[in-house]
N, C-alpha and C. Protein backbone atom coordinates (compact mmCIF):
# COMPACT_ATOMS: atom_id res chain seq x y z
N UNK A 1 26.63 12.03 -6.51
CA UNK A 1 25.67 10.94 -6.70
C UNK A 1 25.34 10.85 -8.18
N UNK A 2 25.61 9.40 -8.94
CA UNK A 2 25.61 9.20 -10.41
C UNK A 2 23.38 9.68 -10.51
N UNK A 3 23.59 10.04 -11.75
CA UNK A 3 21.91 10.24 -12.24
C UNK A 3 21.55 8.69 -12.45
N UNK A 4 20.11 8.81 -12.85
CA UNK A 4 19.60 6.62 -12.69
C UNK A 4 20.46 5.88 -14.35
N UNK A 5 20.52 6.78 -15.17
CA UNK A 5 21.23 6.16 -16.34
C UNK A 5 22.36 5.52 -15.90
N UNK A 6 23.14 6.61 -15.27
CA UNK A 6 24.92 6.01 -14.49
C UNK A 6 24.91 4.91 -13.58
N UNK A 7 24.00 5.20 -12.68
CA UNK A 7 24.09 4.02 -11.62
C UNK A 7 23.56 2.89 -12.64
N UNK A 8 22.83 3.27 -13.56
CA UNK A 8 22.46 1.70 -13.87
C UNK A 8 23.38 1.21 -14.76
N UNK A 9 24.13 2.04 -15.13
CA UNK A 9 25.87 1.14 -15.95
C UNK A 9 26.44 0.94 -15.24
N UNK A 10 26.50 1.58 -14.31
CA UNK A 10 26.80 1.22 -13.34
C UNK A 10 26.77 -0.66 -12.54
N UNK A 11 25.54 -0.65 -12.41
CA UNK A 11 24.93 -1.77 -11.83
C UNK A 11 24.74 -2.98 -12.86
N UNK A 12 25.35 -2.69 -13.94
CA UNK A 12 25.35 -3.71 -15.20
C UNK A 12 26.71 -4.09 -15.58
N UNK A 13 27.60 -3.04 -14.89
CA UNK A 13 28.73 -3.43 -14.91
C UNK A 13 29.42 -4.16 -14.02
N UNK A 14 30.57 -4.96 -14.48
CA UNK A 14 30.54 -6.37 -13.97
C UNK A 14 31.64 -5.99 -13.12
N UNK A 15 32.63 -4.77 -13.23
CA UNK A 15 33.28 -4.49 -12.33
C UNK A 15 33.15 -3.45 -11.00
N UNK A 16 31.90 -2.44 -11.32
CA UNK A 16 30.71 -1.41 -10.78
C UNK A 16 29.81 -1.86 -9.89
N UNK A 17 29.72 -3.47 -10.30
CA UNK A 17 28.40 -3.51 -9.82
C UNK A 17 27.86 -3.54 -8.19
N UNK A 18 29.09 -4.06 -7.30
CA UNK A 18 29.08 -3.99 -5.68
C UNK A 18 29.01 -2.53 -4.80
N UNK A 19 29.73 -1.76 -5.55
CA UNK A 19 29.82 -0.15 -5.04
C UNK A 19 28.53 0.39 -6.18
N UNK A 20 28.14 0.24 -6.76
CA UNK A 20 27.01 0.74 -7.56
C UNK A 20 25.69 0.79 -6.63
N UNK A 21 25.57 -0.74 -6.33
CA UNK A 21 24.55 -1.52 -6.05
C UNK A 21 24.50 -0.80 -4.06
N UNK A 22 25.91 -0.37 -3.43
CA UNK A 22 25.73 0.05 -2.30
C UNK A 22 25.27 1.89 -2.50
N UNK A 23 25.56 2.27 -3.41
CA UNK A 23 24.71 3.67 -3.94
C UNK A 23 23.05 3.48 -3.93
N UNK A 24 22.76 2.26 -4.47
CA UNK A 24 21.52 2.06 -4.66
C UNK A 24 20.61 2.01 -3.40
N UNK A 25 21.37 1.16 -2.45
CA UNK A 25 20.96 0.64 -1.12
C UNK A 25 20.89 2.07 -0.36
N UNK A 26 21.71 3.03 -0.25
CA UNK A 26 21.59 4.32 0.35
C UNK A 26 20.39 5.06 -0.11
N UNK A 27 20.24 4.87 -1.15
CA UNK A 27 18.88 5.93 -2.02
C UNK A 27 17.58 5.26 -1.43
N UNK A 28 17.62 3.93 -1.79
CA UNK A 28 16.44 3.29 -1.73
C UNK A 28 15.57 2.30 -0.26
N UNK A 29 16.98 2.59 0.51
CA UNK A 29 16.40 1.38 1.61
C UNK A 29 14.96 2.11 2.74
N UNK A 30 15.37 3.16 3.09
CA UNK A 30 14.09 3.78 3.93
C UNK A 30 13.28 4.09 3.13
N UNK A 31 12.99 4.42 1.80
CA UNK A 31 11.78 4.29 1.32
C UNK A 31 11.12 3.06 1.09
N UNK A 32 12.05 2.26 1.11
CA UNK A 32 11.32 0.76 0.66
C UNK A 32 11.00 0.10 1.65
N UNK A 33 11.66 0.67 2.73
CA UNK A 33 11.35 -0.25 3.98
C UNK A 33 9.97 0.20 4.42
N UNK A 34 9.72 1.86 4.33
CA UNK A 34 8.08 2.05 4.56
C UNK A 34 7.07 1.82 3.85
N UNK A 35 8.04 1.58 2.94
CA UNK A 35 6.45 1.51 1.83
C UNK A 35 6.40 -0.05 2.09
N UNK A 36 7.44 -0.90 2.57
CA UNK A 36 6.99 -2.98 2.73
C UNK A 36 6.34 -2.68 3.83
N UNK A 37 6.77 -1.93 5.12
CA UNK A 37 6.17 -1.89 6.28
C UNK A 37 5.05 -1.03 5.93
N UNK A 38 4.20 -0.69 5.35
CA UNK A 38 3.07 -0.35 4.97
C UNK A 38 2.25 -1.86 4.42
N UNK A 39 2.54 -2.13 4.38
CA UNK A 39 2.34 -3.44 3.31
C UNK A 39 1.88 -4.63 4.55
N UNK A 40 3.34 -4.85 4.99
CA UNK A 40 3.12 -6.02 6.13
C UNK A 40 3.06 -5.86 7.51
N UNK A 41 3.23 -4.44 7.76
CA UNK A 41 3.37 -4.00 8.82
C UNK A 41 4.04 -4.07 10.71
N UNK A 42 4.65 -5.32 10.40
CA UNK A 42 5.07 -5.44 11.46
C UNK A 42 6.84 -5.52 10.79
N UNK A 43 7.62 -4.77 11.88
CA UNK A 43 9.37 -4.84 11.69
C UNK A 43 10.03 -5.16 10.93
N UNK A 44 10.04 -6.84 11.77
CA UNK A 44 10.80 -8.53 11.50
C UNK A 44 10.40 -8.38 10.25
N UNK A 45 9.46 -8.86 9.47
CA UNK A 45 8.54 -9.14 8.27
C UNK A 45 9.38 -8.26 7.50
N UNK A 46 9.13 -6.85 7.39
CA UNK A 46 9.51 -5.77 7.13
C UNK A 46 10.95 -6.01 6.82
N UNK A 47 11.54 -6.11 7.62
CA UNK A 47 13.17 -6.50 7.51
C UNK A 47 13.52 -7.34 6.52
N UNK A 48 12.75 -8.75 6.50
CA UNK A 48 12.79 -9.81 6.24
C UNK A 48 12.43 -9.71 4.12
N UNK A 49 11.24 -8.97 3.72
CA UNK A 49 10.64 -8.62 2.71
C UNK A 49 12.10 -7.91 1.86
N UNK A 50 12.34 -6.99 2.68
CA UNK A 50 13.54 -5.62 2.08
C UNK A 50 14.29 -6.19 2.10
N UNK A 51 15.01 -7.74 2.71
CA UNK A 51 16.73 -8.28 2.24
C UNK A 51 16.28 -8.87 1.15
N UNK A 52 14.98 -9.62 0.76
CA UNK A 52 14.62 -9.96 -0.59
C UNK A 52 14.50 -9.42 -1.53
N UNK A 53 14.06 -8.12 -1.15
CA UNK A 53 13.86 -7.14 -2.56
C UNK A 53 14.82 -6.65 -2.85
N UNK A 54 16.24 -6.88 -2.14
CA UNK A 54 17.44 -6.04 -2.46
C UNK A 54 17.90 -7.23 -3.13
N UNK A 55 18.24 -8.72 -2.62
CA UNK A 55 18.51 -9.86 -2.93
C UNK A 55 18.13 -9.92 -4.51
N UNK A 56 17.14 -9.79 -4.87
CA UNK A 56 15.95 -9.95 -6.37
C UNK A 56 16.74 -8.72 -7.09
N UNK A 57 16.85 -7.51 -6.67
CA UNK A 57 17.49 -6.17 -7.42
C UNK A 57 18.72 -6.44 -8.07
N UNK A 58 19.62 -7.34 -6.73
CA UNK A 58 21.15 -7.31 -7.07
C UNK A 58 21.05 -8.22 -8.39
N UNK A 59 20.51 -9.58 -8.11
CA UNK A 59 20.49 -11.15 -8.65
C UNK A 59 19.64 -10.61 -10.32
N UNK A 60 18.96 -9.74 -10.66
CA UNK A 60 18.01 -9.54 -11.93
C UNK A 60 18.16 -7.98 -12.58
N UNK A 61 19.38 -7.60 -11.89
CA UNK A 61 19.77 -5.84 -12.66
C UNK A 61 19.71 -6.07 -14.06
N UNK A 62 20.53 -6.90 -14.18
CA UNK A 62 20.68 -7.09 -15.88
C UNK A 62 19.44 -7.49 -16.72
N UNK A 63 18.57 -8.00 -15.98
CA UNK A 63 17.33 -8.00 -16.84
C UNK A 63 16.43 -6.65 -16.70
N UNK A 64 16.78 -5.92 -16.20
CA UNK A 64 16.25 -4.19 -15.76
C UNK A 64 16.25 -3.69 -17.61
N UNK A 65 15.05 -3.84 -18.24
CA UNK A 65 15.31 -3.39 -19.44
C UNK A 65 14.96 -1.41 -19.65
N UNK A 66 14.52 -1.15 -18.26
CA UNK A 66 14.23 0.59 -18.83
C UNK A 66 13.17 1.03 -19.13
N UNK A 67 12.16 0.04 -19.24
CA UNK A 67 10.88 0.86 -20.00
C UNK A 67 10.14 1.33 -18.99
N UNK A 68 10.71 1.80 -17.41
CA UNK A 68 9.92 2.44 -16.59
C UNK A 68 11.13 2.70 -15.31
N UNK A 69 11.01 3.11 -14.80
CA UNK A 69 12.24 4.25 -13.29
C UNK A 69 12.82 3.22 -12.73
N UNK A 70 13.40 2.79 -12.67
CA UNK A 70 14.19 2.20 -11.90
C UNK A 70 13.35 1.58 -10.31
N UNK A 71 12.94 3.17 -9.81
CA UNK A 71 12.62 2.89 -8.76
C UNK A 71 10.87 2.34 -8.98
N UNK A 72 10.29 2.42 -10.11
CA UNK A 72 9.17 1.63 -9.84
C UNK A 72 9.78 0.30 -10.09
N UNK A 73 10.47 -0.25 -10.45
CA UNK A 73 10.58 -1.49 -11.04
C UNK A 73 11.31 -2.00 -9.44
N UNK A 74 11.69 -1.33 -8.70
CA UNK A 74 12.34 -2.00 -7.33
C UNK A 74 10.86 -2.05 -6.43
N UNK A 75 10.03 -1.13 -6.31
CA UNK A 75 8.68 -1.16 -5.69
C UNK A 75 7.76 -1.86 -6.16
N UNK A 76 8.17 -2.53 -7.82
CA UNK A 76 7.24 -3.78 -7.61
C UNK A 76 7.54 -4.64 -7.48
N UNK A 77 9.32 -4.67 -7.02
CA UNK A 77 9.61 -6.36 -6.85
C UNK A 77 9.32 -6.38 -5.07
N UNK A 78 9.56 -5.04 -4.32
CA UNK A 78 8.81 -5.08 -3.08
C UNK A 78 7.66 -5.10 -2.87
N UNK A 79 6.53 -4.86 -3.56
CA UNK A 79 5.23 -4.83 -3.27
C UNK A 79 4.49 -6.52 -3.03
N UNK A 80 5.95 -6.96 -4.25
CA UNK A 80 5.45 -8.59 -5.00
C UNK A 80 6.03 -9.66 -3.66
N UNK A 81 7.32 -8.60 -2.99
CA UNK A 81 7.99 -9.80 -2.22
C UNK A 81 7.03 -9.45 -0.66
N UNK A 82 6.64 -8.14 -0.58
CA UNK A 82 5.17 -8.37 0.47
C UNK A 82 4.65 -9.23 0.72
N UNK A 83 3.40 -9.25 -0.77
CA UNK A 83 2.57 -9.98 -0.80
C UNK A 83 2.83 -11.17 -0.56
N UNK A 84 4.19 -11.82 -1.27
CA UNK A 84 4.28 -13.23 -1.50
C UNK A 84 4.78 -13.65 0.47
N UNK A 85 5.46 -12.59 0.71
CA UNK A 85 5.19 -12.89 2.37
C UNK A 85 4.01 -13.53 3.16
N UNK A 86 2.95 -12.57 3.03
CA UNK A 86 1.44 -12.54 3.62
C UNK A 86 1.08 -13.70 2.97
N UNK A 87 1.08 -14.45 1.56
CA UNK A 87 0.39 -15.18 1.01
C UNK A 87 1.29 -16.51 1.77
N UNK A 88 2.61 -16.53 1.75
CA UNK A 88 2.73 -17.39 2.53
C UNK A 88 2.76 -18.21 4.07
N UNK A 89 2.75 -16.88 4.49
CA UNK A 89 2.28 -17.15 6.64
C UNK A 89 0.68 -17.97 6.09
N UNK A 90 -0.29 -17.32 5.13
CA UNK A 90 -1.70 -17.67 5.06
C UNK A 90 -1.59 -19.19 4.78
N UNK A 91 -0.88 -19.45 3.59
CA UNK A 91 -1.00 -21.06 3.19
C UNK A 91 -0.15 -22.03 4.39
N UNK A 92 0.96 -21.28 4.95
CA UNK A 92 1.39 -22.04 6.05
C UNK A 92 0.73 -22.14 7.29
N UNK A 93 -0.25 -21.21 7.70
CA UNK A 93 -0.89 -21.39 9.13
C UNK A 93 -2.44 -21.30 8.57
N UNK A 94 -2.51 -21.64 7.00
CA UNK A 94 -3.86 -22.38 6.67
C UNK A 94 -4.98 -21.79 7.28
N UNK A 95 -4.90 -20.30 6.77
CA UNK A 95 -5.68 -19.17 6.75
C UNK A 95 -5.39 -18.41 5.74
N UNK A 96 -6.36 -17.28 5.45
CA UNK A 96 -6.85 -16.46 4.35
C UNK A 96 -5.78 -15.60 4.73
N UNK A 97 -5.62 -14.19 4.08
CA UNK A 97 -4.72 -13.58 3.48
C UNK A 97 -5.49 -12.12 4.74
N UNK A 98 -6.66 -12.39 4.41
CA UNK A 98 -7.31 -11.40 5.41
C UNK A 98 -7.05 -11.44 6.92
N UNK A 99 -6.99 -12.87 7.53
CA UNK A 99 -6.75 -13.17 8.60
C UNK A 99 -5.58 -13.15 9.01
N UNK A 100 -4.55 -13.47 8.26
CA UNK A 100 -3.00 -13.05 8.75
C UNK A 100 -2.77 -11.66 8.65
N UNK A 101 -3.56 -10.74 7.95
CA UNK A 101 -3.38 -9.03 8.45
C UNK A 101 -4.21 -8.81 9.65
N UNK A 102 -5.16 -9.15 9.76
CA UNK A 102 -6.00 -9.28 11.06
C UNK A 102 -4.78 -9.43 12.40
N UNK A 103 -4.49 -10.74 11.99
CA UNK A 103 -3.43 -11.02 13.05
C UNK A 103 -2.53 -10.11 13.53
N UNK A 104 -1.83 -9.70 12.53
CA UNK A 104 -0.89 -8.61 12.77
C UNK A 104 -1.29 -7.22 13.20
N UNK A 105 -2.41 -7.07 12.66
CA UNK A 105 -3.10 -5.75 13.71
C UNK A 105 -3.14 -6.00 15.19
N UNK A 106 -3.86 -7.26 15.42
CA UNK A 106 -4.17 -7.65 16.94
C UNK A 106 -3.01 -7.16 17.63
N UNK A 107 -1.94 -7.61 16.63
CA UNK A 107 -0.31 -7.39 17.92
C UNK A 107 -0.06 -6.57 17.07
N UNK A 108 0.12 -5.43 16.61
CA UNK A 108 0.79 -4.17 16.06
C UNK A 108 0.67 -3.47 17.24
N UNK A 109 -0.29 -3.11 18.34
CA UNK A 109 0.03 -2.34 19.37
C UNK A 109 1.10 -2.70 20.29
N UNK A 110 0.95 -3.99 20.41
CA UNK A 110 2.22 -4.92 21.27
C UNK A 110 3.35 -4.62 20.26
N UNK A 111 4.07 -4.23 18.99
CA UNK A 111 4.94 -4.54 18.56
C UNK A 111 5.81 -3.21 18.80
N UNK A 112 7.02 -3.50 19.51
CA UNK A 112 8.19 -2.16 19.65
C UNK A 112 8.08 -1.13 19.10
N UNK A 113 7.90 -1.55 17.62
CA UNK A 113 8.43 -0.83 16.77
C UNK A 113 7.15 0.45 16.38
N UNK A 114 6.47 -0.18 16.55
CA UNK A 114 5.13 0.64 16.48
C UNK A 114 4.85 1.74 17.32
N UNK A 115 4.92 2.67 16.81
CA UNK A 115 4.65 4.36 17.41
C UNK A 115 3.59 4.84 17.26
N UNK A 116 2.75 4.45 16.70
CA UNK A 116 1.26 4.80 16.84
C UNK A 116 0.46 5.06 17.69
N UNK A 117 -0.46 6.26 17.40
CA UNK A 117 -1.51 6.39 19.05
C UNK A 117 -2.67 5.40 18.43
N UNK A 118 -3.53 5.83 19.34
CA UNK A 118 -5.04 4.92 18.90
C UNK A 118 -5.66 5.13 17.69
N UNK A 119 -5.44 6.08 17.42
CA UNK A 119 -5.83 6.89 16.14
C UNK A 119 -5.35 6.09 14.70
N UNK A 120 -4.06 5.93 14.61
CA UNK A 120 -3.24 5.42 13.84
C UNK A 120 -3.76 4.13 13.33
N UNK A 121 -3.48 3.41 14.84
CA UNK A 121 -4.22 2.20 14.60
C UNK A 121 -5.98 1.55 14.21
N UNK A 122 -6.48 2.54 14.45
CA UNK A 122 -8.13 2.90 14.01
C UNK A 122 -7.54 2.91 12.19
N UNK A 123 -6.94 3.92 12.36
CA UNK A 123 -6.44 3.84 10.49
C UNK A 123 -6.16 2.43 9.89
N UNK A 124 -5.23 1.80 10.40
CA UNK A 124 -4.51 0.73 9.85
C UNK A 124 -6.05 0.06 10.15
N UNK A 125 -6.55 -0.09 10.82
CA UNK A 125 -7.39 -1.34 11.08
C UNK A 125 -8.42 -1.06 9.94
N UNK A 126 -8.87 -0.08 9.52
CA UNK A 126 -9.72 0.80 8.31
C UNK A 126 -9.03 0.06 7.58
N UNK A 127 -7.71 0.83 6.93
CA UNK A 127 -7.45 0.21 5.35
C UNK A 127 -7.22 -1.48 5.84
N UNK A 128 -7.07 -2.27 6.60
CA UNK A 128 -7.36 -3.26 6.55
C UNK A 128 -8.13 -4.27 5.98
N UNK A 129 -9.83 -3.24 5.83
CA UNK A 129 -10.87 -3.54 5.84
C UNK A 129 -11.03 -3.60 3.95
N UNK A 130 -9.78 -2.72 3.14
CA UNK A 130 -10.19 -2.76 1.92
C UNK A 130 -9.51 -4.05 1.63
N UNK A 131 -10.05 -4.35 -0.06
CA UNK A 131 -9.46 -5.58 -0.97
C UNK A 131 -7.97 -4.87 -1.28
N UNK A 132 -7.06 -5.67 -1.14
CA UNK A 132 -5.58 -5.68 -1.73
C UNK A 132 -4.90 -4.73 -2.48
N UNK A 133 -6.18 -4.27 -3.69
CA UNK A 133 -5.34 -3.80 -4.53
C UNK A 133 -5.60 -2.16 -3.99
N UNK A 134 -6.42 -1.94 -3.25
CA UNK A 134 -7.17 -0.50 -2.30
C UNK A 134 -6.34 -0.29 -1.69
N UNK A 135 -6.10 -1.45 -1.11
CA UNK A 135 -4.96 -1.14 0.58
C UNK A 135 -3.54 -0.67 -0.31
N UNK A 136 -3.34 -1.02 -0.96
CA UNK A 136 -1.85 -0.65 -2.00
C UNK A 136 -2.02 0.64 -2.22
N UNK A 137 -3.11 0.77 -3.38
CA UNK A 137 -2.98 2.03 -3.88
C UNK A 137 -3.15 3.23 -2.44
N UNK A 138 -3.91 2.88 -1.79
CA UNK A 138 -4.24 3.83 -0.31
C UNK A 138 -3.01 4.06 0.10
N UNK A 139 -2.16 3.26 0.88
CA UNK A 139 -1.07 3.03 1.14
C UNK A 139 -0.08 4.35 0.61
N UNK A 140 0.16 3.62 -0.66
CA UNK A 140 1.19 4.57 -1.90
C UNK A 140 0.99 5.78 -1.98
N UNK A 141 -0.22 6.20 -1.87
CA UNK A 141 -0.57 7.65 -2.22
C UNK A 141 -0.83 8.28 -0.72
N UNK A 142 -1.35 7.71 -0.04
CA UNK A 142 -1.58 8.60 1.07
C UNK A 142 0.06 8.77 1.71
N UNK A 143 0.15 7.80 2.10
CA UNK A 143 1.55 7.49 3.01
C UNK A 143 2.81 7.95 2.81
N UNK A 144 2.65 7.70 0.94
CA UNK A 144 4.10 8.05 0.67
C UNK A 144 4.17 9.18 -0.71
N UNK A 145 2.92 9.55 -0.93
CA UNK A 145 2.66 10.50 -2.09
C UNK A 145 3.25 10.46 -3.34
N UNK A 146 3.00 8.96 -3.78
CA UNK A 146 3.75 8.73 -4.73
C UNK A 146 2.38 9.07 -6.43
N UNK A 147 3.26 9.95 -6.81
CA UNK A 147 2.34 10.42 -8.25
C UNK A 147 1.78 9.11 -8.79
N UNK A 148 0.22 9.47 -9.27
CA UNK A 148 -0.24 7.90 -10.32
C UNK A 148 0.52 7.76 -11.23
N UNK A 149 1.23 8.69 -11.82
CA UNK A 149 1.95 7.91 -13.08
C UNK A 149 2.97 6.71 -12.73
N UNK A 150 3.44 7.23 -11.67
CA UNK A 150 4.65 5.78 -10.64
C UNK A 150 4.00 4.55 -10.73
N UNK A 151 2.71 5.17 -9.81
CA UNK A 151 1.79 4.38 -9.02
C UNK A 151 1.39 3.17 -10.53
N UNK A 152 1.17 4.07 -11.48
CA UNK A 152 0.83 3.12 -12.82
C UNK A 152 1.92 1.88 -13.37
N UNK A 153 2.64 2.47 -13.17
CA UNK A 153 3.96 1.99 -13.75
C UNK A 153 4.66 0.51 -12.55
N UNK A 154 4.24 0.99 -11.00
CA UNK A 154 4.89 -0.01 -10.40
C UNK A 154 3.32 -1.13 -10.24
N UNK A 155 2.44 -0.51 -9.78
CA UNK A 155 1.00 -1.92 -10.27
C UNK A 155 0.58 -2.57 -11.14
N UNK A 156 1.39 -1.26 -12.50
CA UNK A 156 1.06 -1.76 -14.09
C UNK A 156 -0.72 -1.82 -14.59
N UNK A 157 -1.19 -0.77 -13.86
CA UNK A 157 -2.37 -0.38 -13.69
C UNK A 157 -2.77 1.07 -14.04
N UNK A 158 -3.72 1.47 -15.21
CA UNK A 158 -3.79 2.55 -15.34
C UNK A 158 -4.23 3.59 -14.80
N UNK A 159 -3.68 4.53 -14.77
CA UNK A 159 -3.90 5.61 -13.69
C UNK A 159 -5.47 6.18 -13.39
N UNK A 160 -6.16 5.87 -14.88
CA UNK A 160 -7.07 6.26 -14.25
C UNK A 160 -8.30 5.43 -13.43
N UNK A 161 -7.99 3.75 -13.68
CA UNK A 161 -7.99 2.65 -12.58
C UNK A 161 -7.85 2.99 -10.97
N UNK A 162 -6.44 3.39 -11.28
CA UNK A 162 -5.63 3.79 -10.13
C UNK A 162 -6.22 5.00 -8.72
N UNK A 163 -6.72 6.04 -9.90
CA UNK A 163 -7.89 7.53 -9.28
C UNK A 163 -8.83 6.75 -8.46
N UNK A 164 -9.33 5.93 -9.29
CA UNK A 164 -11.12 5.68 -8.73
C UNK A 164 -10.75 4.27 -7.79
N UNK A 165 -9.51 3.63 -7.51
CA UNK A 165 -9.65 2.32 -6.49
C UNK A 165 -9.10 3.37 -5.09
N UNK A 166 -7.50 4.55 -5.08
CA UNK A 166 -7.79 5.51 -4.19
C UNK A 166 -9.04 6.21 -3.54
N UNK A 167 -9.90 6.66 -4.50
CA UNK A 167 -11.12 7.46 -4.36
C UNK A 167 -12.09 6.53 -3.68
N UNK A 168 -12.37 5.39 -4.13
CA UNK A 168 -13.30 4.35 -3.45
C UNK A 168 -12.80 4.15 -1.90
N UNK A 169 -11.45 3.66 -1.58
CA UNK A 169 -10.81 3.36 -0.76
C UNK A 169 -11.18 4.64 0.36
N UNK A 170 -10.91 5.96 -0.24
CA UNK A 170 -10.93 6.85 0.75
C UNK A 170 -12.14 7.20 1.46
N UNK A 171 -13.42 6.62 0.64
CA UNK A 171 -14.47 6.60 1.10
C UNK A 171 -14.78 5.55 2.16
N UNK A 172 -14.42 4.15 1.80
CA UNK A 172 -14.16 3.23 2.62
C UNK A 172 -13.54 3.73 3.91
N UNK A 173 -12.56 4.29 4.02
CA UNK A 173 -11.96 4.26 5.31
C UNK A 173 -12.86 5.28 6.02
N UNK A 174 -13.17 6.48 5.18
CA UNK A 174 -13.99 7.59 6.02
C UNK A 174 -15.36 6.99 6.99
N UNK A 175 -16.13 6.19 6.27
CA UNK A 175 -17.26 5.28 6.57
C UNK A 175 -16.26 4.00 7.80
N UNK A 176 -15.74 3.62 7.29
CA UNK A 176 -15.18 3.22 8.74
C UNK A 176 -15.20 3.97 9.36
N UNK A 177 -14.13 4.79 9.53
CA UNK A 177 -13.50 5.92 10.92
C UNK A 177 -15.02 6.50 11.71
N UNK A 178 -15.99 6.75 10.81
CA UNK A 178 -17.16 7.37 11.66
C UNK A 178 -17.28 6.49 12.06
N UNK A 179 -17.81 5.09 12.30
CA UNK A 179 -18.62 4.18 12.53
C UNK A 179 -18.10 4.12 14.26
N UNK A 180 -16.70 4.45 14.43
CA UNK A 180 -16.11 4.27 15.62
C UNK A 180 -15.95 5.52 16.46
């Protein structure tokens, strides 16, 4: 397996770039798929988010200038192709951004794919309850233990921003979880 320098001459190279780019897809697809399905939480969506963010990776390598991991720079074009998901079910069924996660909680117990006990879903319905940029950072760090310096680099938010919207958040959810 090439180190991220190789694959990315890899992936800039014009004859490299299809077998490069399927190296990439092996490294990166189950992490990205939990960390979108953290995000949007249901499958389909999920599915749907990750052929874009691979789509955006393949189509803009060459503008990949380096000044941060590779893999943050793929987690914020997934975080971005999330959001821009959620923001669009909201403007298309002409509701808030809050209410189409709402929605998707209602049926996350109904959804296949979902393995969760009651518990789980008490969770999700908690970080639900934070603003956007909470539910992210919560998300990232709890879920997938990704260091703030990443965490800085893929929100473009400084870490120590980053400490105190986790730290708030975790209080948030705790004050939920009792309440129930």
């Amino acid at each position: 397996m090439p180190d991220e320098d190789q694959l990315l001459e890899q992936l800039k190279s014009h004859n490299k770039k299809d077998q490069a780019f399927k190296v990439l897809l092996e490294l990166y697809k189950e992490r990205l798929y939990w960390h979108i399905r953290n995000i949007v939480k249901s499958h389909d969506d999920t599915d749907d988010a990750l052929q874009n963010t691979f789509i955006k990776v393949y189509q803009n390598i060459h503008k990949f200038k380096g000044d941060c991991k590779l893999f943050s720079w793929m987690y914020r074009i997934a975080t971005n192709e999330s959001l821009t998901l959620i923001n669009k079910r909201a403007k298309r069924l002409k509701i808030s951004n809050e209410d189409v996660q709402q929605s998707i909680l209602n049926n996350l117990s109904s959804d296949v794919y979902f393995e969760g006990n009651d518990i789980q879903l008490k969770l999700q319905q908690a970080i639900s309850t934070l603003p956007e940029k909470q539910q992210l950072v919560f998300n990232m760090k709890y879920f997938e233990d990704i260091k703030y310096k990443d965490l800085s680099e893929i929100l473009e938010t400084s870490e120590g921003a980053l400490k105190a919207s986790y730290h708030i958040a975790v209080k948030k959810i705790e004050a939920y979880l009792t309440q129930y």
